[in-house]
Protein backbone atom coordinates (compact mmCIF):
# COMPACT_ATOMS: atom_id res chain seq x y z
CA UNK A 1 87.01 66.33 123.28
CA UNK A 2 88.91 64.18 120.89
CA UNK A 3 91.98 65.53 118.77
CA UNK A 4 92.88 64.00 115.30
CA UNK A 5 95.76 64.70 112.28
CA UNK A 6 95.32 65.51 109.03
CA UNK A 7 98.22 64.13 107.37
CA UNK A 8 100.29 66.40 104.75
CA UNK A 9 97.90 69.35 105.74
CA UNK A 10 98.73 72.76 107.06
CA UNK A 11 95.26 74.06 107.77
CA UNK A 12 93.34 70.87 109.69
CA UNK A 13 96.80 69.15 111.29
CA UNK A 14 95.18 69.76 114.31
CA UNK A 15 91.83 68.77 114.60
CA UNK A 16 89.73 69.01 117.61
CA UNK A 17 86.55 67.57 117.66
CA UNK A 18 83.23 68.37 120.29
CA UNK A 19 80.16 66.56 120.82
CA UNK A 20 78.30 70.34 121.63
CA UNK A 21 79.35 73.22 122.22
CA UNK A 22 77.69 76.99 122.12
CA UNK A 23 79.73 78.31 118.95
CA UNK A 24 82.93 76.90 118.00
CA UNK A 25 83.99 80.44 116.71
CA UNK A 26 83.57 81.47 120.72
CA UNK A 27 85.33 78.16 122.00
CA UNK A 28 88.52 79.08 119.59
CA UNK A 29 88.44 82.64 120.73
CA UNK A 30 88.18 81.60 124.44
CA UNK A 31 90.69 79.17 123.98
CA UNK A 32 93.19 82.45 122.07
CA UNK A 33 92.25 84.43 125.18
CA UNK A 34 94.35 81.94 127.66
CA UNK A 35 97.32 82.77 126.59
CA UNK A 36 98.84 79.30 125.18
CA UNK A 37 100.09 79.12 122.15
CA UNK A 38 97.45 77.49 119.68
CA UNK A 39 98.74 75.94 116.52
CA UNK A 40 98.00 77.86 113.43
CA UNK A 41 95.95 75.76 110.98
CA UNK A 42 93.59 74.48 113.85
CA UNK A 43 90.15 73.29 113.18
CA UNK A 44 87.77 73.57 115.83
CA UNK A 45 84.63 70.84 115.36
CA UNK A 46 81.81 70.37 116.76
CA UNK A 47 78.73 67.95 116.39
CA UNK A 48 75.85 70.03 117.83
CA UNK A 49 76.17 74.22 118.11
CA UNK A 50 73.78 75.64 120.14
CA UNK A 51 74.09 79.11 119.79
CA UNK A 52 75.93 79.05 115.92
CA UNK A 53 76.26 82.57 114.84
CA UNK A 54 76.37 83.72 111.25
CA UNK A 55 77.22 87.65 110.08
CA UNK A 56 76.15 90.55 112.17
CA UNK A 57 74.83 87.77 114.80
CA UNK A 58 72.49 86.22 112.68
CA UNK A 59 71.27 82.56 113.66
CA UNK A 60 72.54 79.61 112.38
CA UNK A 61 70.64 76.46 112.73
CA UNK A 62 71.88 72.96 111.82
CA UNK A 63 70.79 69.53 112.97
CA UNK A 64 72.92 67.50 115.40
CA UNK A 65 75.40 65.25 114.09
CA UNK A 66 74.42 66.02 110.14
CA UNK A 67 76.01 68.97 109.07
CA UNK A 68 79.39 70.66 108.96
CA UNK A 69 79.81 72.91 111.72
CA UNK A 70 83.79 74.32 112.76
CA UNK A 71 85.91 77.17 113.25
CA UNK A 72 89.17 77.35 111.81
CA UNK A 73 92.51 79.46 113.17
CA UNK A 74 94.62 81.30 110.75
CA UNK A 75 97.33 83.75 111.64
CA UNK A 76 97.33 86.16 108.78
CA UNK A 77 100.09 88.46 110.24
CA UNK A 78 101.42 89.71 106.25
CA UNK A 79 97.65 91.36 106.13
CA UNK A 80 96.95 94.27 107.08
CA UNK A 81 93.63 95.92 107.65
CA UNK A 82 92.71 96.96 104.74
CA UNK A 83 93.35 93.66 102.95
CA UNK A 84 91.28 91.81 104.87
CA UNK A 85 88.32 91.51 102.20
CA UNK A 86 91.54 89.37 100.41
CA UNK A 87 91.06 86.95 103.08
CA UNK A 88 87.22 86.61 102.81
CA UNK A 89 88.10 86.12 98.99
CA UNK A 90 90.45 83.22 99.92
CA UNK A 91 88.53 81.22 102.10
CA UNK A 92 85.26 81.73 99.67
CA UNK A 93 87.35 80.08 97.26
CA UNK A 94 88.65 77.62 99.13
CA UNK A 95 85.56 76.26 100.03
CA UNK A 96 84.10 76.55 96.40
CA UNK A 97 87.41 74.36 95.33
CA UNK A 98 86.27 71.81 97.60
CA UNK A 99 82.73 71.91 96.81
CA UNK A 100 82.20 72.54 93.34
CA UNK A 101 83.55 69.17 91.85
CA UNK A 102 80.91 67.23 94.12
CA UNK A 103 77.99 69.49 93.06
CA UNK A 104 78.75 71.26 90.26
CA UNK A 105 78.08 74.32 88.27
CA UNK A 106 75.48 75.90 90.28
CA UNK A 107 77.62 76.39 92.88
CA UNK A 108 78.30 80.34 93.33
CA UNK A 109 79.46 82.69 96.74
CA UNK A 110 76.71 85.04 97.41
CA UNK A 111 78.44 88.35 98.43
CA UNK A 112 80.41 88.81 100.64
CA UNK A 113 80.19 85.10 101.78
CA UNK A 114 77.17 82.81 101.82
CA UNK A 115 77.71 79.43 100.13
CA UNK A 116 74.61 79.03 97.45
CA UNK A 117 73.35 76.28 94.93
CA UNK A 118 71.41 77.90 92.41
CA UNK A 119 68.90 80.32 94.59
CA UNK A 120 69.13 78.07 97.81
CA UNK A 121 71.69 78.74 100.78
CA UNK A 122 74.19 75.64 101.50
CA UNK A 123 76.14 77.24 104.05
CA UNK A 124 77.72 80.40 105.43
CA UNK A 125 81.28 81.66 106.46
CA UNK A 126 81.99 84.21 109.53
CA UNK A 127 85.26 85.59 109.35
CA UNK A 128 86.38 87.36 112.95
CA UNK A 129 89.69 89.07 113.14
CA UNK A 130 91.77 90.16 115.80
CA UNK A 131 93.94 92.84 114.69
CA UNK A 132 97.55 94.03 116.66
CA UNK A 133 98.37 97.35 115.12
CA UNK A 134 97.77 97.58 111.42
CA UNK A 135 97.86 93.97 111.20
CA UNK A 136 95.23 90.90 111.73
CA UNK A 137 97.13 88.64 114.33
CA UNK A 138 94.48 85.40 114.17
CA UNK A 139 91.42 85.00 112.17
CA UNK A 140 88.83 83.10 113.34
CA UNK A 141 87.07 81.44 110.66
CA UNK A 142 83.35 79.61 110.98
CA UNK A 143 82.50 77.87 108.38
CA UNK A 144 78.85 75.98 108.22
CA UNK A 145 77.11 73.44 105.47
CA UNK A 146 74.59 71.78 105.13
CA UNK A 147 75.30 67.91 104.43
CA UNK A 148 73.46 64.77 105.92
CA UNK A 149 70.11 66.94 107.32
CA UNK A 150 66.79 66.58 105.49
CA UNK A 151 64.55 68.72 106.95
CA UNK A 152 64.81 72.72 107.86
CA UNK A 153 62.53 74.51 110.27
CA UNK A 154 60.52 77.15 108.14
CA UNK A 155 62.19 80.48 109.60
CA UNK A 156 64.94 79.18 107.84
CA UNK A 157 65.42 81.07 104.28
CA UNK A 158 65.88 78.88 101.07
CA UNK A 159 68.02 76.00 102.52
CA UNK A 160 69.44 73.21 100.61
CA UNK A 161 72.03 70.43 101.86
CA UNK A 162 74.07 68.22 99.81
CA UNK A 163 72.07 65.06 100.24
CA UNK A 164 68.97 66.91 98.54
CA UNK A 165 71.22 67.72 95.88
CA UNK A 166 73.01 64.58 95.54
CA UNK A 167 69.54 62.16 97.07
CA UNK A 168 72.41 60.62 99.56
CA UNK A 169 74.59 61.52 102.21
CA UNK A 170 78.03 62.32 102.32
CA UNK A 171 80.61 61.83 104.63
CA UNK A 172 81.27 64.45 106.90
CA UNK A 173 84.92 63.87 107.49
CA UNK A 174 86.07 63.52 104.15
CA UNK A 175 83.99 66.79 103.28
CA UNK A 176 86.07 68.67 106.18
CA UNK A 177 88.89 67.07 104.33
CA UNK A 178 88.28 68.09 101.13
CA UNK A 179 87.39 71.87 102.56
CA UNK A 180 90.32 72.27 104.36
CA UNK A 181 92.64 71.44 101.50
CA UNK A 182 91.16 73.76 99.30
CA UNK A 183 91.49 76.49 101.93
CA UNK A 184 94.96 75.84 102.18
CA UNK A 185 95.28 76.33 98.41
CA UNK A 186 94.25 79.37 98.36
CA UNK A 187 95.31 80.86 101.65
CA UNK A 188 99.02 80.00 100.23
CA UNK A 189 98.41 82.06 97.26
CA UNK A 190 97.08 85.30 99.26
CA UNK A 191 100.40 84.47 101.25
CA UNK A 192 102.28 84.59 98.26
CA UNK A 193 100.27 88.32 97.04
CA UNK A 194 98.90 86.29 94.82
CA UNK A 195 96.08 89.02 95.32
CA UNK A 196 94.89 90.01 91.40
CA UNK A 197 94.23 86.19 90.99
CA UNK A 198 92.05 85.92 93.81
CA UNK A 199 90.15 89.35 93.17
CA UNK A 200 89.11 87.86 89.75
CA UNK A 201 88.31 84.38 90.76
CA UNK A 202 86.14 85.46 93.67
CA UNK A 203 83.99 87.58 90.74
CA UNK A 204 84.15 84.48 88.41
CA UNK A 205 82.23 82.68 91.20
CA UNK A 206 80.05 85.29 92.69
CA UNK A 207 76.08 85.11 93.24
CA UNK A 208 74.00 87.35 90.23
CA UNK A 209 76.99 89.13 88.77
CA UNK A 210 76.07 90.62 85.71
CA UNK A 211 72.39 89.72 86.20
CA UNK A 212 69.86 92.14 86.52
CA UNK A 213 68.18 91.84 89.72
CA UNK A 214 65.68 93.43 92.45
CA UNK A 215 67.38 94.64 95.70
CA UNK A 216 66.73 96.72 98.87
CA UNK A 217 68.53 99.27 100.66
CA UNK A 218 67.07 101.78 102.92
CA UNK A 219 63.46 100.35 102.52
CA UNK A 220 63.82 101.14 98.88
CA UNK A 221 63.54 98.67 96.69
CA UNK A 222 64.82 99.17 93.28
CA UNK A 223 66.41 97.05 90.14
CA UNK A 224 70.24 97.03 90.01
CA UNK A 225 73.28 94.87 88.41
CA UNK A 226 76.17 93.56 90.48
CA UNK A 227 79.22 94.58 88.39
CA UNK A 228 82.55 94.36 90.82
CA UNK A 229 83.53 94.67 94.10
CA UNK A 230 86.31 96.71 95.52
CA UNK A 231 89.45 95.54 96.98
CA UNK A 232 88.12 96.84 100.36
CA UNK A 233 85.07 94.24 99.59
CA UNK A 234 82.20 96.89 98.86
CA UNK A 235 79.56 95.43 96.57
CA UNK A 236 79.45 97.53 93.35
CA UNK A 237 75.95 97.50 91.55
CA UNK A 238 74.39 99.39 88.60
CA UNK A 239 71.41 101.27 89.25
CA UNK A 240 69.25 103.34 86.98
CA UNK A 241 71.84 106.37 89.06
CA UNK A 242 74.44 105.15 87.96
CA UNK A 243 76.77 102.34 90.29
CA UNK A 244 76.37 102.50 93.58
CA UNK A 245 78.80 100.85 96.69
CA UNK A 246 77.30 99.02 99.59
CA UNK A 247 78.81 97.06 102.36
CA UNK A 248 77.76 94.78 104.97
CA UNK A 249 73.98 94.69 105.90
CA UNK A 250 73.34 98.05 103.57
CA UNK A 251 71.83 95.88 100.50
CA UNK A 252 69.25 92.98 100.37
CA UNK A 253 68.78 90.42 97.83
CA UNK A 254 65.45 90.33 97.13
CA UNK A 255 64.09 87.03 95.42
């Protein structure tokens, strides 16, 4: 385990990195569970995850030593509950910051928080919160992209990595760099309520807004148009009924 500094950076000061470990989301919580105090802005990396988790327990599978792979702790304690869609918002954009001026325009957040170029999946965020009261005490936040690896294993759905976009690899500490600042960006302006801004950046960004598309909920498939999405973080999309709100795991975007 080896720790590093970030100079002149809140979030990433504290920067522990791990040659493997099961799921650096799970090695920050276990570490939270002990009792001692735990810097807030601490990144958690890791070069090899073997049991990398994505949302509702999906997989995550990245290649040793090639990709991004790290947890990072906030301690949101100004949110409560209900506003903790504005935190998904902030970290989505945070990321996009970072990313977009390497890789340009394509670059969109599928709801509520995949990272996608064009059609193709770059990477994933899994925000897990542990709430005292009405409040969220620490957020645990795992972020994953796909850099330096080549090759995906084919029950992985429409991958891409930054060296097939850019035909070269990147470095993987300046991109954890360039990440964290741009989370710390925007996680100061949801600490200032900066909340309207965020709401309306996060829909300048997001994955097939206004485009008509096919989707399934229900084993129905049907043809709808993403139009919003609530403060709460419920996808709103026009149907041929009129709009309709889904959350987590209730919609699927078909290709």
């Amino acid at each position: 385990m080896q720790s590093n500094i970030f100079s002149r950076l809140f979030v990433g000061q504290n920067l522990v990195s791990l040659k493997e470990v099961d799921s650096t989301n799970t090695f920050l919580k276990n570490v939270l569970s002990n009792s001692k105090p735990v810097p807030d802005g601490t990144v958690i990396m890791a070069e090899a995850q073997y049991a990398g988790r994505g949302q509702q327990q999906n997989g995550w599978h990245a290649e040793p030593g090639k990709n991004l792979t790290f947890s990072l702790l906030l301690n949101p304690v100004f949110l409560s509950i209900s506003q903790q869609f504005d935190l998904n918002r902030a970290i989505s954009l945070g990321v996009h910051y970072a990313l977009k001026p390497i890789l340009g325009e394509p670059l969109s957040i599928k709801w509520p928080n995949d990272i996608y170029y064009d059609d193709y999946k770059l990477g994933g965020i899994l925000i897990e919160n542990i709430l005292s009261g009405e409040k969220i005490k620490h957020s645990v936040i795992g972020i994953g992209i796909n850099v330096n690896q080549d090759e995906f294993p084919p029950h992985v759905p429409n991958p891409v990595s930054v060296k097939q976009i850019l035909h070269s690899d990147y470095d993987l500490r300046q991109l954890l760099l360039e990440i964290c600042g741009g989370i710390e960006a925007y996680y100061l302006k949801l600490k200032a309520g900066r909340t309207d801004e965020l709401r309306s950046g996060y829909l300048d960004i997001l994955y097939g807004l206004n485009e008509s598309r096919n989707y399934k909920s229900n084993d129905s498939v049907f043809e709808g148009t993403i139009k919003n999405v609530t403060p709460e973080g419920l996808l709103v999309v026009n149907t041929l009924n009129g709009d309709k709100l889904f959350g987590l795991k209730e919609i699927e975007f078909l290709k």
